[in-house]
N, C-alpha and C. Protein backbone atom coordinates (compact mmCIF):
# COMPACT_ATOMS: atom_id res chain seq x y z
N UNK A 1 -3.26 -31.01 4.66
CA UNK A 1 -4.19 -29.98 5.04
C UNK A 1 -5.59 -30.49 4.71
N UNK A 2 -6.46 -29.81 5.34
CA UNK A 2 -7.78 -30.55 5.31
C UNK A 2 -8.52 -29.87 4.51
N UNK A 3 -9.89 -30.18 3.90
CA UNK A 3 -10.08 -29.70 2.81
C UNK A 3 -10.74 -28.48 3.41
N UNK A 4 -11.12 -28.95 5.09
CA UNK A 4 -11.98 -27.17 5.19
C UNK A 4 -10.58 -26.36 5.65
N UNK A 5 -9.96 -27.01 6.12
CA UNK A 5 -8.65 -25.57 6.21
C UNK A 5 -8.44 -24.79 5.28
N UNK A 6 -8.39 -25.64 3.58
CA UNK A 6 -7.99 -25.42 2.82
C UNK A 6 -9.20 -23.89 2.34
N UNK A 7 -10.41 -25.04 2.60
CA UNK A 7 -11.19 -23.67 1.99
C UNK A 7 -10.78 -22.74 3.39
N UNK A 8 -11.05 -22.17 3.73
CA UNK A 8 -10.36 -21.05 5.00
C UNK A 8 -9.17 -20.59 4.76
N UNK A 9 -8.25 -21.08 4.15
CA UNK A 9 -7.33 -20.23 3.62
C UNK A 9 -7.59 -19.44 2.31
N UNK A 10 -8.42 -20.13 1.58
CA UNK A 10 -8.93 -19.90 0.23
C UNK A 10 -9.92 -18.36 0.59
N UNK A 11 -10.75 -18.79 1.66
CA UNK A 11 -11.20 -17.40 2.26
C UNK A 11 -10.50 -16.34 2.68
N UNK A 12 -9.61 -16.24 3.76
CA UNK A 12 -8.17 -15.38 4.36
C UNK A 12 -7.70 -14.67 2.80
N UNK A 13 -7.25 -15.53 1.68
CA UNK A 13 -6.65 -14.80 0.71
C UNK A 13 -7.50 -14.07 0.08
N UNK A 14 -8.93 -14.73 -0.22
CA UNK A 14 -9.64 -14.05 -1.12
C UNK A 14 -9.50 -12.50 -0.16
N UNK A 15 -10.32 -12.78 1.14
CA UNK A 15 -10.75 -11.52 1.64
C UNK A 15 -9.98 -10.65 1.60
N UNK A 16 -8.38 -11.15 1.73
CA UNK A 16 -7.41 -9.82 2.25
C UNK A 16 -6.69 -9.45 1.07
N UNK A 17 -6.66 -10.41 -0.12
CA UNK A 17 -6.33 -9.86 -1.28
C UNK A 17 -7.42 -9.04 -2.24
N UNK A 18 -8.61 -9.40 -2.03
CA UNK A 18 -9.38 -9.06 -3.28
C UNK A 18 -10.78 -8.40 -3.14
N UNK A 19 -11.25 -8.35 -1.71
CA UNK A 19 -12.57 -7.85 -1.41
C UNK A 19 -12.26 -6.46 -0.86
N UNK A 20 -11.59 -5.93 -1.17
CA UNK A 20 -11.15 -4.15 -0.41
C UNK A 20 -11.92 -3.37 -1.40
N UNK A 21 -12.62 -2.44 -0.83
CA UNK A 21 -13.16 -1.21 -1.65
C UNK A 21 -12.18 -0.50 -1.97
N UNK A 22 -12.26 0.01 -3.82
CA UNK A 22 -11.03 0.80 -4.08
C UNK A 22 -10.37 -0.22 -3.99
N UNK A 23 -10.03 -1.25 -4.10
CA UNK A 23 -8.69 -1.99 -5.16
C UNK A 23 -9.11 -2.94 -5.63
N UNK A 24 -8.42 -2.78 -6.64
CA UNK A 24 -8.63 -3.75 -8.26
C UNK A 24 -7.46 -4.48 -8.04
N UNK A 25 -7.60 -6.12 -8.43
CA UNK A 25 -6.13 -6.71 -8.48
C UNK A 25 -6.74 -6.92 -10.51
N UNK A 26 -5.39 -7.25 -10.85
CA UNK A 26 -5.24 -7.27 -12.25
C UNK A 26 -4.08 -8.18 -12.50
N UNK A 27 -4.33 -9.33 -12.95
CA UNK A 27 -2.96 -10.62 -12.90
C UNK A 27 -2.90 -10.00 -14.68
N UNK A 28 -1.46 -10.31 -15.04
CA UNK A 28 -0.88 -10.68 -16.38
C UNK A 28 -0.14 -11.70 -16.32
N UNK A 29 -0.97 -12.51 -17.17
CA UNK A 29 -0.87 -13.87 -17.72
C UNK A 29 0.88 -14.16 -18.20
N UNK A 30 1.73 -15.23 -17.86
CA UNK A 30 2.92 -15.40 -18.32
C UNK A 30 2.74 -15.11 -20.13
N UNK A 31 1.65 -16.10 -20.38
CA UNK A 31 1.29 -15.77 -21.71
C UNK A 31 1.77 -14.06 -22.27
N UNK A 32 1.81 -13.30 -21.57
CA UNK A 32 1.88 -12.06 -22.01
C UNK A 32 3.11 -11.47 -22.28
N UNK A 33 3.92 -11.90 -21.71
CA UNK A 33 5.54 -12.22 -21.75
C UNK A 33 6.27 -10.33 -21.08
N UNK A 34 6.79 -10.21 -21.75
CA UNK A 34 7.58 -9.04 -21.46
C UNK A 34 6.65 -7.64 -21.59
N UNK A 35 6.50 -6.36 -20.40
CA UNK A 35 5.73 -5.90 -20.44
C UNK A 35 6.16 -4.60 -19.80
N UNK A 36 5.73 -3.40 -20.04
CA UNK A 36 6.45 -2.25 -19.35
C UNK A 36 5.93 -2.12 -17.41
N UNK A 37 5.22 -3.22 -17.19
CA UNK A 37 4.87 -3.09 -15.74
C UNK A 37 6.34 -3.71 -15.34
N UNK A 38 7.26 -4.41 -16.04
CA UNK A 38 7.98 -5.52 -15.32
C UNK A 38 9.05 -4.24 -14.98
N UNK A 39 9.08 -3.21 -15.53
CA UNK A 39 10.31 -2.05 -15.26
C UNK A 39 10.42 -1.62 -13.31
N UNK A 40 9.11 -1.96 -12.96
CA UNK A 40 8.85 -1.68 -11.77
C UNK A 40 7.88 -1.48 -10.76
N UNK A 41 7.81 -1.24 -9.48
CA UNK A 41 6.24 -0.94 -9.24
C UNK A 41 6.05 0.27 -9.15
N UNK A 42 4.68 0.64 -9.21
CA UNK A 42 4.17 2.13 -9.10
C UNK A 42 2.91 2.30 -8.49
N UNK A 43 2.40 3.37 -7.65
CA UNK A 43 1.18 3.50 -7.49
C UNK A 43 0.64 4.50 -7.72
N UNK A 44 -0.85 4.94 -8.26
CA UNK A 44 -0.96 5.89 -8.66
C UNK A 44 -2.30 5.97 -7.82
N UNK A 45 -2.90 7.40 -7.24
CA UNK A 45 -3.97 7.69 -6.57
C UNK A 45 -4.02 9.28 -7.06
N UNK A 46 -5.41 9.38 -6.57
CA UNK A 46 -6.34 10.51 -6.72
C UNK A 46 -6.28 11.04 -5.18
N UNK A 47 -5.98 12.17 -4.95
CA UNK A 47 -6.40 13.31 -4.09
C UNK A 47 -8.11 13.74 -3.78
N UNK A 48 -8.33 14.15 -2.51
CA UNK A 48 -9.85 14.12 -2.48
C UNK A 48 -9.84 15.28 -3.41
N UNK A 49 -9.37 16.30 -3.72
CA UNK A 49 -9.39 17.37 -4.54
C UNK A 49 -9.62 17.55 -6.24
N UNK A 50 -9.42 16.45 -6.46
CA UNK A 50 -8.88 15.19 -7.86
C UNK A 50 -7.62 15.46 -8.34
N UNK A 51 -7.12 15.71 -7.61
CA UNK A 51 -4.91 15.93 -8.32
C UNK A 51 -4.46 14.37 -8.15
N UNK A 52 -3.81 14.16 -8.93
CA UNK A 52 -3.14 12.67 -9.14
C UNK A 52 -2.11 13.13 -9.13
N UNK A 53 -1.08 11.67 -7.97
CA UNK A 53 -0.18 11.80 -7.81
C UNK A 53 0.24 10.16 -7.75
N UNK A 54 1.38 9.74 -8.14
CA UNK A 54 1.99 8.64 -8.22
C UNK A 54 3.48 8.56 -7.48
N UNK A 55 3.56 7.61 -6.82
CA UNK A 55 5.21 6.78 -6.50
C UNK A 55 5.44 5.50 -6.64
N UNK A 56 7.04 5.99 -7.44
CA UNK A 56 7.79 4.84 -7.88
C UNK A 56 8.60 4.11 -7.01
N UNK A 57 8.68 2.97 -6.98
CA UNK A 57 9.34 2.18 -5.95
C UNK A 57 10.53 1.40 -6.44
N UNK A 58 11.43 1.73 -6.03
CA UNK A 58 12.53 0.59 -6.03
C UNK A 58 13.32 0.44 -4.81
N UNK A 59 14.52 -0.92 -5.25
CA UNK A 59 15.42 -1.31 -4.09
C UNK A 59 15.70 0.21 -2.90
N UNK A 60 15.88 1.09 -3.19
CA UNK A 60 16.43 1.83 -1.88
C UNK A 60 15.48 3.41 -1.73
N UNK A 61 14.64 3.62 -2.31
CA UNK A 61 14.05 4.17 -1.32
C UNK A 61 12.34 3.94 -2.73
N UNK A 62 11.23 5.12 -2.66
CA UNK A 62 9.85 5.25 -3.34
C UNK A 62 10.02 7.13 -3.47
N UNK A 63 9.93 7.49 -4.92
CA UNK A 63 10.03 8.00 -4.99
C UNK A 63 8.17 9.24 -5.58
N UNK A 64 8.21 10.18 -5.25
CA UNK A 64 6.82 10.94 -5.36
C UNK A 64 6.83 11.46 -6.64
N UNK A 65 5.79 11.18 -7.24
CA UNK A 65 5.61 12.37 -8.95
C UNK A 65 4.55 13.08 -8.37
N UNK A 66 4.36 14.22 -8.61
CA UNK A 66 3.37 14.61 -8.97
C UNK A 66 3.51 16.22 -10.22
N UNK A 67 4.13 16.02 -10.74
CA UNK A 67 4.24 16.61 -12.53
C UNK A 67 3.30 16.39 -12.99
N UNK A 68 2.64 16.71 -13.28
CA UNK A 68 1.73 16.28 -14.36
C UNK A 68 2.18 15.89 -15.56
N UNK A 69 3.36 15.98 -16.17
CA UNK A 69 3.90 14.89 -17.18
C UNK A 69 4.43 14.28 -17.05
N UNK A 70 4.74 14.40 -15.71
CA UNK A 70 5.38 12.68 -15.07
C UNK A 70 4.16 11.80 -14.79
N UNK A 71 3.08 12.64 -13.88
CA UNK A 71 2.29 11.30 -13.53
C UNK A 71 1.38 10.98 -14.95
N UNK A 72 1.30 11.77 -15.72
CA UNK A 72 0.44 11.15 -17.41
C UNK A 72 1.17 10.17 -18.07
N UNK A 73 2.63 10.43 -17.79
CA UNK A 73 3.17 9.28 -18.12
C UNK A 73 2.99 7.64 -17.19
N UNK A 74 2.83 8.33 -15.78
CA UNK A 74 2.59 6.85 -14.75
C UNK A 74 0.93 6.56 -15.33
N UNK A 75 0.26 7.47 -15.94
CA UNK A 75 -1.37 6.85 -16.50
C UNK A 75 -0.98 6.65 -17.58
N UNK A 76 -0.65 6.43 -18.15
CA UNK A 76 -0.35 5.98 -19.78
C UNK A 76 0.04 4.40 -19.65
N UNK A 77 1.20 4.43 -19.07
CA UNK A 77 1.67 3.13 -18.62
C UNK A 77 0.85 2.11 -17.84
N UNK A 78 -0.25 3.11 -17.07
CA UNK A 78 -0.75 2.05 -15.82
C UNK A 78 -1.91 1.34 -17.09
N UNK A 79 -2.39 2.42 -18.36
CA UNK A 79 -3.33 1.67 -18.96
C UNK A 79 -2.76 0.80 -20.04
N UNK A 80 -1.34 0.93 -20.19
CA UNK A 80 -0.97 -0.36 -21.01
C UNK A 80 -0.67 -1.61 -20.22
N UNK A 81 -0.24 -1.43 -19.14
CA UNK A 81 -0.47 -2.40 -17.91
C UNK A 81 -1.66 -3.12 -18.52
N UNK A 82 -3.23 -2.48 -17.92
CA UNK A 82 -3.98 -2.85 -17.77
C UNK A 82 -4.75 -3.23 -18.53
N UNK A 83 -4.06 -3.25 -19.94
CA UNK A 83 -4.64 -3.48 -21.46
C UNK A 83 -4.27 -4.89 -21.60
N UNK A 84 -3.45 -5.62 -21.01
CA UNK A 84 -2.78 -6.43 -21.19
C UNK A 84 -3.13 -7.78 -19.78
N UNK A 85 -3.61 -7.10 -18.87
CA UNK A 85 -3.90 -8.21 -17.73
C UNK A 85 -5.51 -8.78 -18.13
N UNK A 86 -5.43 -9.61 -17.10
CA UNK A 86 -7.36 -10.14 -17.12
C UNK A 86 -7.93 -9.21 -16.74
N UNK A 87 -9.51 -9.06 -16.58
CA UNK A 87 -10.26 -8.09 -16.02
C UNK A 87 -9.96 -8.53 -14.40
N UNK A 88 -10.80 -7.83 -13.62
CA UNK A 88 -10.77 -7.69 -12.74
C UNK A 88 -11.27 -9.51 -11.92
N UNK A 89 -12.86 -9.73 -12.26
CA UNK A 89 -13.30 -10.55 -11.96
C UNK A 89 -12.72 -11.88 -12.56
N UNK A 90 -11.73 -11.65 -13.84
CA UNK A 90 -11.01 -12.93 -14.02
C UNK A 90 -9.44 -12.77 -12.89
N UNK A 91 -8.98 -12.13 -12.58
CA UNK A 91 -7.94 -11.87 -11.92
C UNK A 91 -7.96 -12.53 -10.36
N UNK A 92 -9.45 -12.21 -10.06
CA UNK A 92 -9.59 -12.94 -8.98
C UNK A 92 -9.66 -14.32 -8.94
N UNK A 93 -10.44 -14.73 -9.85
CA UNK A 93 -10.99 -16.18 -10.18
C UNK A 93 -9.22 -16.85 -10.29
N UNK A 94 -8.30 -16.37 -10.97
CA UNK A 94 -6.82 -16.67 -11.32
C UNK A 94 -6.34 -16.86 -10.08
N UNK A 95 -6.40 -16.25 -9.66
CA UNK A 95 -5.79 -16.02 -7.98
C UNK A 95 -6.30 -16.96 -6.92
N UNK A 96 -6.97 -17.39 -6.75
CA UNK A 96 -8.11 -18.23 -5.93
C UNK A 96 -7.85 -19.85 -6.60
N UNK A 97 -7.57 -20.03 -8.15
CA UNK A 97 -7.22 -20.90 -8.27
C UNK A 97 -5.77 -21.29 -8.31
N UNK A 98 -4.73 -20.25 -7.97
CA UNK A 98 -3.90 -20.32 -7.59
C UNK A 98 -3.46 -20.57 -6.04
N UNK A 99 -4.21 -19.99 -5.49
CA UNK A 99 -4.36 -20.48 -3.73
C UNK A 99 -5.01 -21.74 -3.66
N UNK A 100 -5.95 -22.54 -4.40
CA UNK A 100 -6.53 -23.24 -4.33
C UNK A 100 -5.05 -25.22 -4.77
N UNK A 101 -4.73 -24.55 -5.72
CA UNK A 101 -3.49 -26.07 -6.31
C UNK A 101 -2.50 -25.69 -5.27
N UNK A 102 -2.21 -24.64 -4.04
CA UNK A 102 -0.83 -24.89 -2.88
C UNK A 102 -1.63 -25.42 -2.13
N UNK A 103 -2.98 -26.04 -2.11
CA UNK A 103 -3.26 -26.44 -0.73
C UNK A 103 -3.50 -28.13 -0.63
C-alpha cells in the first residue's frame, strides 16, 4: 500500500470513527486487564426531554432500561468504564496509531 493510500485510510477511519458530534470513543488499555465493560455492550442516551434511557445488547436480541435504577446502574458502570479508559483525545491518537502499523 502506498503511503498516500495509507494516509487516506488513516483519514476514512479517523473521520468515520472519531469526528461525529456527540460521540466520544474511549479505548481501555490491555494494561487495564479485566473490567466490568467486558460483561457487555450498552448504550446509554438522553431524551430531548432529559430522561435517560439505556440498552443492553447481547447474542440474541438488545434489550431497553429505562428504570431509573436500572439505568443509574447503566451510569454508574458507564463511569467506571470511563474511569479506567484514555481520555478522549488520547483514545483517538491510540486508534489512528493503530490504523496507522495495519498499513
Amino acid at each position: 500500500m502506498s503511503k498516500s493510500d495509507a494516509g487516506a485510510r488513516t483519514g476514512r477511519v479517523t473521520h468515520c470513527c472519531f469526528e461525529h458530534a456527540g460521540q466520544i470513543l474511549h479505548v481501555i488499555t490491555t494494561e487495564v486487564g479485566v473490567h466490568v465493560g467486558m460483561s457487555g455492550p450498552f448504550t446509554l442516551a438522553r431524551s430531548a426531554d432529559g430522561g435517560r434511557v439505556g440498552n443492553l445488547e447481547n447474542q440474541l436480541a438488545g434489550v431497553v432500561v429505562d428504570q431509573d435504577g436500572d439505568v443509574a446502574t447503566l451510569l454508574s458502570r458507564w463511569e467506571t468504564v470511563r474511569n479506567e479508559a484514555l481520555s478522549h483525545r488520547h483514545s483517538i491518537d491510540s486508534m489512528k496509531e493503530a490504523v496507522d502499523s495495519c498499513t
